[in-house]
Protein backbone atom coordinates (compact mmCIF):
# COMPACT_ATOMS: atom_id res chain seq x y z
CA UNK A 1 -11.45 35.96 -12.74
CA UNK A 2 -7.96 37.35 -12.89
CA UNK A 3 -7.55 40.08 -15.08
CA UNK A 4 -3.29 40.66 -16.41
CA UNK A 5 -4.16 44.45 -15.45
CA UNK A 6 -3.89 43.49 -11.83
CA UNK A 7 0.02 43.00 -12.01
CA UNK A 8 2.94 45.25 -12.13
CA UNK A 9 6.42 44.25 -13.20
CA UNK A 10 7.56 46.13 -9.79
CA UNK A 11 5.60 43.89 -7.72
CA UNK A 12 7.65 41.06 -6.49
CA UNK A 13 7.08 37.65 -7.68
CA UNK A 14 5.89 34.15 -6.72
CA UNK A 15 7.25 31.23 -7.22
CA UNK A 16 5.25 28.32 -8.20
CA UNK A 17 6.63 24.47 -8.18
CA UNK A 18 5.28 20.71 -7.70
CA UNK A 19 5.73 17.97 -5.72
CA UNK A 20 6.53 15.25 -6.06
CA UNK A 21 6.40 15.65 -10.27
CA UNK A 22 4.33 17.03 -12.95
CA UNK A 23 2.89 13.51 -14.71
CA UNK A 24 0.35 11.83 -12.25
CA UNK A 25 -1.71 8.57 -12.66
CA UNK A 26 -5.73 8.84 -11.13
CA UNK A 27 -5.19 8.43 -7.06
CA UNK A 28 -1.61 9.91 -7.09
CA UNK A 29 -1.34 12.51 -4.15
CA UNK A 30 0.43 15.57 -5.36
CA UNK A 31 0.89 19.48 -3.78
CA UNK A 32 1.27 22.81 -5.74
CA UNK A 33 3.87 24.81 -3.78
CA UNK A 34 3.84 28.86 -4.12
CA UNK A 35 6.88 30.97 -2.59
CA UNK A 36 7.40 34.55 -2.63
CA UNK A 37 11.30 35.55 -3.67
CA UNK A 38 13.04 36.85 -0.85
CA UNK A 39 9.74 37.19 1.91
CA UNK A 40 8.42 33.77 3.81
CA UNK A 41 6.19 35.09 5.87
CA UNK A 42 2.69 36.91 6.19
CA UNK A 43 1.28 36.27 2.64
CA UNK A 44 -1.94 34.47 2.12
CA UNK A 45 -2.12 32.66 -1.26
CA UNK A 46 -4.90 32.47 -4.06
CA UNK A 47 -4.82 30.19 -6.80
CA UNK A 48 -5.67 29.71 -10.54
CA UNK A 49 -5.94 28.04 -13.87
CA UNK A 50 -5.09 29.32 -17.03
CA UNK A 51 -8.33 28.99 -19.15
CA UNK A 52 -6.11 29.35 -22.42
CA UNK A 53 -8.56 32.63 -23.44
CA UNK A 54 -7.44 34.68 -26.45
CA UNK A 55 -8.24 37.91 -24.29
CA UNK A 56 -5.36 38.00 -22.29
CA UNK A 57 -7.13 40.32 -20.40
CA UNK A 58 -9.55 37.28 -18.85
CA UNK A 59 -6.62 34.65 -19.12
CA UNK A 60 -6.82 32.94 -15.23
CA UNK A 61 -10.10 31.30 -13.06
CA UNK A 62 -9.74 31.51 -9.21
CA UNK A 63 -10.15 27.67 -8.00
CA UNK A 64 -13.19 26.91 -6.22
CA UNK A 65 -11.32 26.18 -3.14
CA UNK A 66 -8.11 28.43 -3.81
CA UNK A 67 -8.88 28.91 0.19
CA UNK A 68 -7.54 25.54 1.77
CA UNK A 69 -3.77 26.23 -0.30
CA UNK A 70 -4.04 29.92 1.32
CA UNK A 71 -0.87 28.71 3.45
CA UNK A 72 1.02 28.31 0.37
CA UNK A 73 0.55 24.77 -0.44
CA UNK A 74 -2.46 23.78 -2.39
CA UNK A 75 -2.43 20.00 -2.13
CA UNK A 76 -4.21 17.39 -3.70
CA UNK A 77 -4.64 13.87 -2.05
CA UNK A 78 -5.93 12.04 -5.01
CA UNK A 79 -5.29 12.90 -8.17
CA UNK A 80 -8.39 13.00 -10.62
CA UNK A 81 -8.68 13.52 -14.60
CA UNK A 82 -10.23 16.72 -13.58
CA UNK A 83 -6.88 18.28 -12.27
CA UNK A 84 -5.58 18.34 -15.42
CA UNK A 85 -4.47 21.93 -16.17
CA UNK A 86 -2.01 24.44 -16.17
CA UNK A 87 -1.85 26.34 -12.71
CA UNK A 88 -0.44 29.56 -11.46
CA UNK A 89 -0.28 31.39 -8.10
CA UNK A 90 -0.67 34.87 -6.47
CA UNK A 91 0.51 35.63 -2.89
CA UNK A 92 -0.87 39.39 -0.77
CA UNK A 93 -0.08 40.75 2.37
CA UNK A 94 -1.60 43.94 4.19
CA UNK A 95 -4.22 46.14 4.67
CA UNK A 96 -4.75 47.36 1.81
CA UNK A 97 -3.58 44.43 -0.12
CA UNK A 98 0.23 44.40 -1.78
CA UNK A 99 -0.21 41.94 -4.44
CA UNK A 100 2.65 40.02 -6.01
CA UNK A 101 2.94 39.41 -9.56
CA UNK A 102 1.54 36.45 -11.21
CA UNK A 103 3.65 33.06 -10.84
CA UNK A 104 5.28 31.18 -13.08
CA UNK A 105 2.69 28.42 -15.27
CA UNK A 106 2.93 25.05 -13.64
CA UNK A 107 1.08 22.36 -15.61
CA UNK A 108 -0.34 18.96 -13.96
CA UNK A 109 -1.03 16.23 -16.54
CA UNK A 110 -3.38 13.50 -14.75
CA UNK A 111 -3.65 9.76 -16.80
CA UNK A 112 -6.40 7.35 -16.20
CA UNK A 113 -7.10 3.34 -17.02
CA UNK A 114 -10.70 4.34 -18.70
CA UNK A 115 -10.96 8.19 -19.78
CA UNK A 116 -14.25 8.82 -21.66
CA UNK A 117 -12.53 9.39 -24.95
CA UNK A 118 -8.36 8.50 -26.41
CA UNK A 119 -6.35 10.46 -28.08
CA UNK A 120 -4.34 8.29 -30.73
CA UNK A 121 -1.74 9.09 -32.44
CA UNK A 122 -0.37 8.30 -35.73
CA UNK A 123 2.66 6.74 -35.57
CA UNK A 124 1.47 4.99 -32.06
CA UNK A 125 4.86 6.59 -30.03
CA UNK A 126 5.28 9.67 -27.95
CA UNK A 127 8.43 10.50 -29.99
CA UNK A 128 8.71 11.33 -33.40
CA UNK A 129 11.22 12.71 -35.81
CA UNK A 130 11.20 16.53 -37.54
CA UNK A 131 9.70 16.23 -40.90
CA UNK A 132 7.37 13.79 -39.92
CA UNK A 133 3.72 13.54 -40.29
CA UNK A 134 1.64 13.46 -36.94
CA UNK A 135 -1.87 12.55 -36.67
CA UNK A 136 -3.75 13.06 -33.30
CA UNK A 137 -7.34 11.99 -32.74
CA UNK A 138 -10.49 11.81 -30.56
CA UNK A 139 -12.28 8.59 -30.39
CA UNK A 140 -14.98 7.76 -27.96
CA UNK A 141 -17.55 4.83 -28.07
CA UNK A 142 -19.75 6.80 -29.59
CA UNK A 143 -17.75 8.45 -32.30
CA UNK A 144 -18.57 11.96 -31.23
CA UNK A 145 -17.25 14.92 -33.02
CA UNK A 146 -17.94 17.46 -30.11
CA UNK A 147 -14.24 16.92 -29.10
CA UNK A 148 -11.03 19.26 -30.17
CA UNK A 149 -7.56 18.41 -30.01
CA UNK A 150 -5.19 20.91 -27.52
CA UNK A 151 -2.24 21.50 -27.21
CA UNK A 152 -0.05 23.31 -24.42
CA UNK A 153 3.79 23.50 -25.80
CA UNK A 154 6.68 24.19 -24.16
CA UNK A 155 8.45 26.80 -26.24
CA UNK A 156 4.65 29.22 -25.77
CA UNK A 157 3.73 27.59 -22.92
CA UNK A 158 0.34 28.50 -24.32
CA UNK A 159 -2.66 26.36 -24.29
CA UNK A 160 -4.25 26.53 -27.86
CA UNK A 161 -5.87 25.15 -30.54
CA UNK A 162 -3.20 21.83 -32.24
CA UNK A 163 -3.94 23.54 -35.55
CA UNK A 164 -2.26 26.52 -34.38
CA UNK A 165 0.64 24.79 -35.70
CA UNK A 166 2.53 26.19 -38.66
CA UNK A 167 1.89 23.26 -40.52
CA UNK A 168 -1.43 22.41 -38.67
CA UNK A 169 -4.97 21.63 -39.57
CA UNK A 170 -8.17 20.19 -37.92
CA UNK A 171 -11.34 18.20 -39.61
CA UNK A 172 -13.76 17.13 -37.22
CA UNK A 173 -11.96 15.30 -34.28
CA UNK A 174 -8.75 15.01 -36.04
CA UNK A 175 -5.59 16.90 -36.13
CA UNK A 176 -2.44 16.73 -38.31
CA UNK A 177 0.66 18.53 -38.28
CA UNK A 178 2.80 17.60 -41.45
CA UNK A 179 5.75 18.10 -41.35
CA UNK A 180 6.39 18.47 -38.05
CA UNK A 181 8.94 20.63 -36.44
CA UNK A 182 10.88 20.67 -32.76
CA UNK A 183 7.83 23.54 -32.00
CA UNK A 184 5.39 21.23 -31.86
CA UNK A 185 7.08 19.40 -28.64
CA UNK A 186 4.18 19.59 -26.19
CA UNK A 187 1.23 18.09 -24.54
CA UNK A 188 -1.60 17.48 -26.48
CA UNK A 189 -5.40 16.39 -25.01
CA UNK A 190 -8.71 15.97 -25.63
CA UNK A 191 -11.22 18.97 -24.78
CA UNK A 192 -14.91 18.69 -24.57
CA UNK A 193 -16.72 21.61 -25.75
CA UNK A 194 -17.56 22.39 -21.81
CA UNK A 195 -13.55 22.53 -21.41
CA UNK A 196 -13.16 19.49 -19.34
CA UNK A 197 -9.34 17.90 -20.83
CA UNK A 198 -8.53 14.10 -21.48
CA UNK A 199 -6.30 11.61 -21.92
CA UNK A 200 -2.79 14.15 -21.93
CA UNK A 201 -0.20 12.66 -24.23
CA UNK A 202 4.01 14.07 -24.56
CA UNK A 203 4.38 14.88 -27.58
CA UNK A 204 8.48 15.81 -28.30
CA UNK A 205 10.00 15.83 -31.46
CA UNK A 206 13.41 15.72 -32.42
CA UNK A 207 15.66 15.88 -35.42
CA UNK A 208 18.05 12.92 -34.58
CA UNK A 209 17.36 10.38 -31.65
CA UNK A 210 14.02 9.14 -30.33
CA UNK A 211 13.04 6.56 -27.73
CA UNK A 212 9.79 4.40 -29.40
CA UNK A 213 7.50 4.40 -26.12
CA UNK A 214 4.03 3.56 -25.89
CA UNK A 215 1.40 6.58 -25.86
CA UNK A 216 -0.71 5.17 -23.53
CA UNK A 217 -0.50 3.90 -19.80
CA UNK A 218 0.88 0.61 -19.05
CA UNK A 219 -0.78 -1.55 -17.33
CA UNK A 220 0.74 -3.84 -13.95
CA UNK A 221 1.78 -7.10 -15.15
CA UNK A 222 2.20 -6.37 -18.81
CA UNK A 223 5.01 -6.41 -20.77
CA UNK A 224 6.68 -2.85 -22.07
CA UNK A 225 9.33 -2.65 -25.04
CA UNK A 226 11.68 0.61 -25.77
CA UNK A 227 13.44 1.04 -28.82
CA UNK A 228 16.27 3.71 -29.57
CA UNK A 229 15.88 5.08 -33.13
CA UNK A 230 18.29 6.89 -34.87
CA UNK A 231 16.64 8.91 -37.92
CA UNK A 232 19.35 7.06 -40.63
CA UNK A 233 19.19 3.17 -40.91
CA UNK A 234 20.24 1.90 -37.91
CA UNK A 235 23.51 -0.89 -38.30
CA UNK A 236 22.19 -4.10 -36.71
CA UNK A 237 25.44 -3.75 -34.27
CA UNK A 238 25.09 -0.73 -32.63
CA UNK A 239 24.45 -0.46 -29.30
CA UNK A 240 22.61 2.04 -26.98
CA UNK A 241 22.18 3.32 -23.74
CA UNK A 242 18.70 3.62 -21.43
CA UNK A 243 18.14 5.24 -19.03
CA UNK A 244 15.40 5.87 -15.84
CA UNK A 245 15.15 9.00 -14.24
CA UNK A 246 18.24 9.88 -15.03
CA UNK A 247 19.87 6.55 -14.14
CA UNK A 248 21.61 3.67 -16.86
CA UNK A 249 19.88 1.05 -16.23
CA UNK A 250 20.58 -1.32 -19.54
CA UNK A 251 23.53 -0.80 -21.95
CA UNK A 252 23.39 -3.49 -24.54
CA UNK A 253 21.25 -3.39 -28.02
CA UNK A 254 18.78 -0.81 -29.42
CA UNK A 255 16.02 -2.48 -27.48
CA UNK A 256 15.20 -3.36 -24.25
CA UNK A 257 12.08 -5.27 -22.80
CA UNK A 258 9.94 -5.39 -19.43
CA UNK A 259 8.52 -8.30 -19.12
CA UNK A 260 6.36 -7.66 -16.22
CA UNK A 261 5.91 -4.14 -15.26
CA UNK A 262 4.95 -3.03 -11.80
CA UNK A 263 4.61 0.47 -10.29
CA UNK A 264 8.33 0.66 -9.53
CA UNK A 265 8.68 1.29 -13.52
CA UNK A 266 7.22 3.99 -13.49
CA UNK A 267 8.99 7.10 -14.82
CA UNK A 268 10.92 9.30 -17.17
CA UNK A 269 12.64 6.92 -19.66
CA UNK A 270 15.18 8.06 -22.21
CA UNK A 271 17.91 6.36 -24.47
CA UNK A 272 21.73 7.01 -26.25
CA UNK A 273 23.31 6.24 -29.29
CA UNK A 274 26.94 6.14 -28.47
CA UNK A 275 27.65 7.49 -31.35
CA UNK A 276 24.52 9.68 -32.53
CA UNK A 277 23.46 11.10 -29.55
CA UNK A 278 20.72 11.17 -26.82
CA UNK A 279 16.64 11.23 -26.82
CA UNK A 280 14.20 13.48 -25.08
CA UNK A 281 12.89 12.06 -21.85
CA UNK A 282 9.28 10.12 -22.16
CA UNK A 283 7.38 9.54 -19.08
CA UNK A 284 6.33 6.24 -18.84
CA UNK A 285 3.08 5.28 -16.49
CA UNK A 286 1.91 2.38 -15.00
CA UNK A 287 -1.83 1.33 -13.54
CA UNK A 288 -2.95 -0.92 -11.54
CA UNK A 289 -4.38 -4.41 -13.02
CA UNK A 290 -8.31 -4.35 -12.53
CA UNK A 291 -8.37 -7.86 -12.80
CA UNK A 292 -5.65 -8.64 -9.79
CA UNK A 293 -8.37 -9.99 -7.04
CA UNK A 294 -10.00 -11.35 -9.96
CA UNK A 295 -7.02 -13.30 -10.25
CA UNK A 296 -6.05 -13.82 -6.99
CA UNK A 297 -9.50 -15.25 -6.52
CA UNK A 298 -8.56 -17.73 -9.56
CA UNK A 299 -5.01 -18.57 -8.33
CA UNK A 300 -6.63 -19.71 -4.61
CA UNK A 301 -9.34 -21.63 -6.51
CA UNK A 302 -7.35 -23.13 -8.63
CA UNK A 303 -5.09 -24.47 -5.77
CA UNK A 304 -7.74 -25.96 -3.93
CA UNK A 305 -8.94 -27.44 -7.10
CA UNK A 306 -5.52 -29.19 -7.46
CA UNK A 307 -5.05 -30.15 -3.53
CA UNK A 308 -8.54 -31.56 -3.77
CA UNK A 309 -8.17 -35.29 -4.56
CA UNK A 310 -5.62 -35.26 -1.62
CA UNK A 311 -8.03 -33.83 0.71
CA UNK A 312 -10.85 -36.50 -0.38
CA UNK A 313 -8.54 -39.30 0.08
CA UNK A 314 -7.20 -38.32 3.11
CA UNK A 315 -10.96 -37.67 4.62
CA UNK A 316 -12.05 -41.05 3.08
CA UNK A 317 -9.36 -43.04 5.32
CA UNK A 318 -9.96 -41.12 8.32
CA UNK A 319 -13.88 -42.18 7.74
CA UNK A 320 -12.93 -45.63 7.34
CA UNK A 321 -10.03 -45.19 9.87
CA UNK A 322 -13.07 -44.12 12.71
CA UNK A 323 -15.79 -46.50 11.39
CA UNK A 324 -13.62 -49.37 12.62
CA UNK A 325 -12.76 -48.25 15.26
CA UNK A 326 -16.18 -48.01 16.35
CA UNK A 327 -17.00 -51.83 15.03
CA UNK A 328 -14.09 -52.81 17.43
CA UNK A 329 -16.04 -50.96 20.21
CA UNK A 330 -19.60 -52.44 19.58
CA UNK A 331 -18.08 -55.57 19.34
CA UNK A 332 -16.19 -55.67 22.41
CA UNK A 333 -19.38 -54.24 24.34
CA UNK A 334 -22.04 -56.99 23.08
CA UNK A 335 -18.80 -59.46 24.22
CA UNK A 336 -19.28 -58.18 27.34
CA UNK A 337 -22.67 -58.13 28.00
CA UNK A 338 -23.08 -61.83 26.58
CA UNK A 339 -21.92 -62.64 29.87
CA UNK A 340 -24.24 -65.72 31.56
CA UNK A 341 -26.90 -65.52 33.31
CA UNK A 342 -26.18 -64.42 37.60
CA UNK A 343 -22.45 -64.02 36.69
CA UNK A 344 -22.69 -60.14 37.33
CA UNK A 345 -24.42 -60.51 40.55
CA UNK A 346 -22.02 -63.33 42.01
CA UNK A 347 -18.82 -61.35 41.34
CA UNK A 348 -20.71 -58.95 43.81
CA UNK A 349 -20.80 -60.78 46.61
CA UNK A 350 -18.87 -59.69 49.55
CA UNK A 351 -19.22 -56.34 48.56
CA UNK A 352 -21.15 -53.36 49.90
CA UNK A 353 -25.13 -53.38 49.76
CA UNK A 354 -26.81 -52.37 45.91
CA UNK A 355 -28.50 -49.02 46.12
CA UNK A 356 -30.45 -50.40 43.34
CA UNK A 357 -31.45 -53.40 45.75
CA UNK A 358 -35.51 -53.48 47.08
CA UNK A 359 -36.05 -51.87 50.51
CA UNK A 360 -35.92 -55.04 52.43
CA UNK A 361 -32.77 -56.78 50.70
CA UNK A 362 -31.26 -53.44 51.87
CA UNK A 363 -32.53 -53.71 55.54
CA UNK A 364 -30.91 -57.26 55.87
C-alpha cells in the first residue's frame, strides 16, 4: 500500500504513458511506460493501481508483480478484463532510497465478447447531449443486485461512485444522471462488490454535436452505422464530415454505414457539421467472430456438397470406362486360348528343348 505521505512536491517526478493506446479488446498486447523528467538512468520502478479509496491516505495497491516492469516498462502481452484500472508509477534510486513523486494516472479500459455482466445504457449511444437523461445499468443472467455502477471522469480523474454526480442517484443496479452535464464525460463500469470492474463504456457529453455510436463492441463481419447529430432538427440536406483517428474518411450525408467490419475498423471515430461544429471522439472496437471456423467449416461443406454430383458422375464413367476395358481383355484371352488342339506345340517345333518337357524327351 502506498500511502500520499510518502511524496514531496520537491521530489522529481515520473512520467507515466501507454502504448500503443488506452482502449484495448481481450488478447490486445499493451505496455505501461514510466520516465523520470530529466534522469534516464539508475531508477528501478514500482507500480500501482488506484483503488479509488476515500482515505487519500491509502489511495494506491503495489501490483503483484510491480517487479518484472522494474526496468521501466510494465508490459502486458494479452490483455484481460482484469487489467482494467487506472495505473500510476513510482521510480527510486540509491542507498537510502530517493523516491520520486507519484506519476501521473494512466487508465487502461479492457472490452470483452462475453463479460459476466453489461452495462446498458439508456439512450443505447456513447454520446449524448447536456440536459439529457442518462440511465446506466447492471444486468447479468442472473439479475444480481450485488453490482454498482463507477465511474472514473476526466475533469476529477477520480474513480467514484456514478451517483456522485450532481444530478446523480443509484437504486439497486441502476444509475441515472438527469440532466446531464459536460462533467459527467467519463468512463463508467460495472464493479462487483470484491472490486473486480466490467464491461467499461465512454461516456462524453456535449452541448452541440454528437456522433450516435454503438455502446458495445462490434463484432467481425457485422455491419456498423454512425450518425452525426446536431442537438436542433437536423435539415435533411446537410452534410457532414467523419472521421478515423484523426483522418476524413467519408464526407457526404449525416450517416455513414460499414457493411462488414473487420479489425482494420477499429478506432477513434468522430464526425462534423460544416456548419455546427465537431463531436467528441468515440472509440469504436471490434472482436473477432466466434463462429468464423464454424463457418469456414460450412462454406467447405457446402462446396463439396455442390461439386458432388460432378464427382459421382465423373467416378461412375471411369467405373464403366475400366469395366470394359477389362471385358475387352477377358475376351481377347479366352480367344486366345480357344486355340485347337496341338496348335501350341507345333508352332514350337524347331525351337530349343521345353524345360517343362519329361527327362527323356529332354535327353533326345
Amino acid at each position: 500500500m502506498l500511502l500520499m505521505s510518502d511524496f514531496s512536491a520537491s521530489d522529481p517526478r515520473a512520467v507515466l504513458s501507454v502504448s500503443p493506446q488506452t482502449w484495448l479488446t481481450e488478447g490486445d498486447p499493451v505496455t505501461l511506460i514510466c520516465e523520470v523528467n530529466g534522469s534516464s538512468t539508475g531508477w528501478t520502478f514500482s507500480w500501482f493501481t488506484d483503488t479509488g479509496s476515500s482515505d487519500s491516505r491509502y489511495r494506491y495497491d503495489l501490483l503483484s508483480d510491480s517487479s518484472r516492469g522494474a526496468g521501466g516498462n510494465y508490459t502486458v502481452s494479452s490483455a484481460a478484463l482484469k487489467h482494467t484500472g487506472v495505473y500510476v508509477c513510482r521510480a527510486k534510486r540509491g542507498e537510502p532510497a530517493y523516491n520520486t513523486t507519484i506519476s501521473n494516472k494512466q487508465p487502461l479500459w479492457v472490452t470483452g465478447v462475453s463479460p459476466p455482466v453489461s452495462l446498458i445504457v439508456r439512450p443505447n449511444r456513447t454520446q449524448h447531449f447536456t440536459s439529457d437523461s442518462l440511465s446506466l445499468s447492471c444486468e447479468d443472467q442472473s439479475n444480481s443486485t450485488g453490482w454498482t455502477v463507477r465511474r472514473y471522469t476526466d475533469s476529477w480523474e477520480k474513480l467514484e461512485d456514478c451517483s456522485s454526480s450532481v444530478s446523480g442517484s443509484q437504486t439497486g443496479s441502476t444509475c441515472t444522471i438527469s440532466p446531464t452535464i459536460t462533467h459527467d464525460t467519463g468512463v463508467y463500469w460495472c464493479e462487483s462488490e470484491s472490486g473486480e470492474k466490467y464491461h467499461p463504456v465512454n461516456i462524453t457529453v456535449h452541448p452541440d454535436v454528437i456522433l450516435e455510436s454503438p455502446v458495445h463492441p462490434v463484432t467481425e463481419g457485422e455491419t456498423l452505422t454512425l450518425r452525426c447529430l446536431d442537438r436542433h432538427t437536423t435539415p435533411p440536406n446537410l452534410r457532414a464530415d467523419f472521421y478515423k483517428d484523426g483522418s476524413l474518411i467519408q464526407s457526404q450525408t449525416t450517416e455513414m454505414i460499414i457493411s462488414t467490419v473487420s479489425k482494420s475498423h477499429e478506432g477513434f471515430y468522430s464526425c462534423k457539421h460544416r456548419e455546427r461544429g465537431e463531436s467528441p471522439k468515440s472509440w469504436i472496437s471490434v472482436t473477432a467472430s466466434h463462429s468464423g471456423s464454424q463457418i469456414s467449416v460450412l462454406h467447405t461443406l457446402s462446396s463439396v456438397l455442390a461439386v458432388s454430383p460432378y464427382l459421382l458422375v465423373t467416378v461412375v464413367l471411369i467405373f464403366k470406362c475400366c469395366r470394359m476395358r477389362g471385358k475387352g481383355s477377358l475376351l481377347e484371352h479366352r480367344r486366345m486360348a480357344e486355340v485347337r488342339p496341338g496348335q501350341g506345340l507345333a508352332e514350337n517345333k524347331g525351337d530349343a528343348p521345353v524345360n517343362e518337357t519329361t527327362g527323356d524327351q529332354a535327353a533326345a
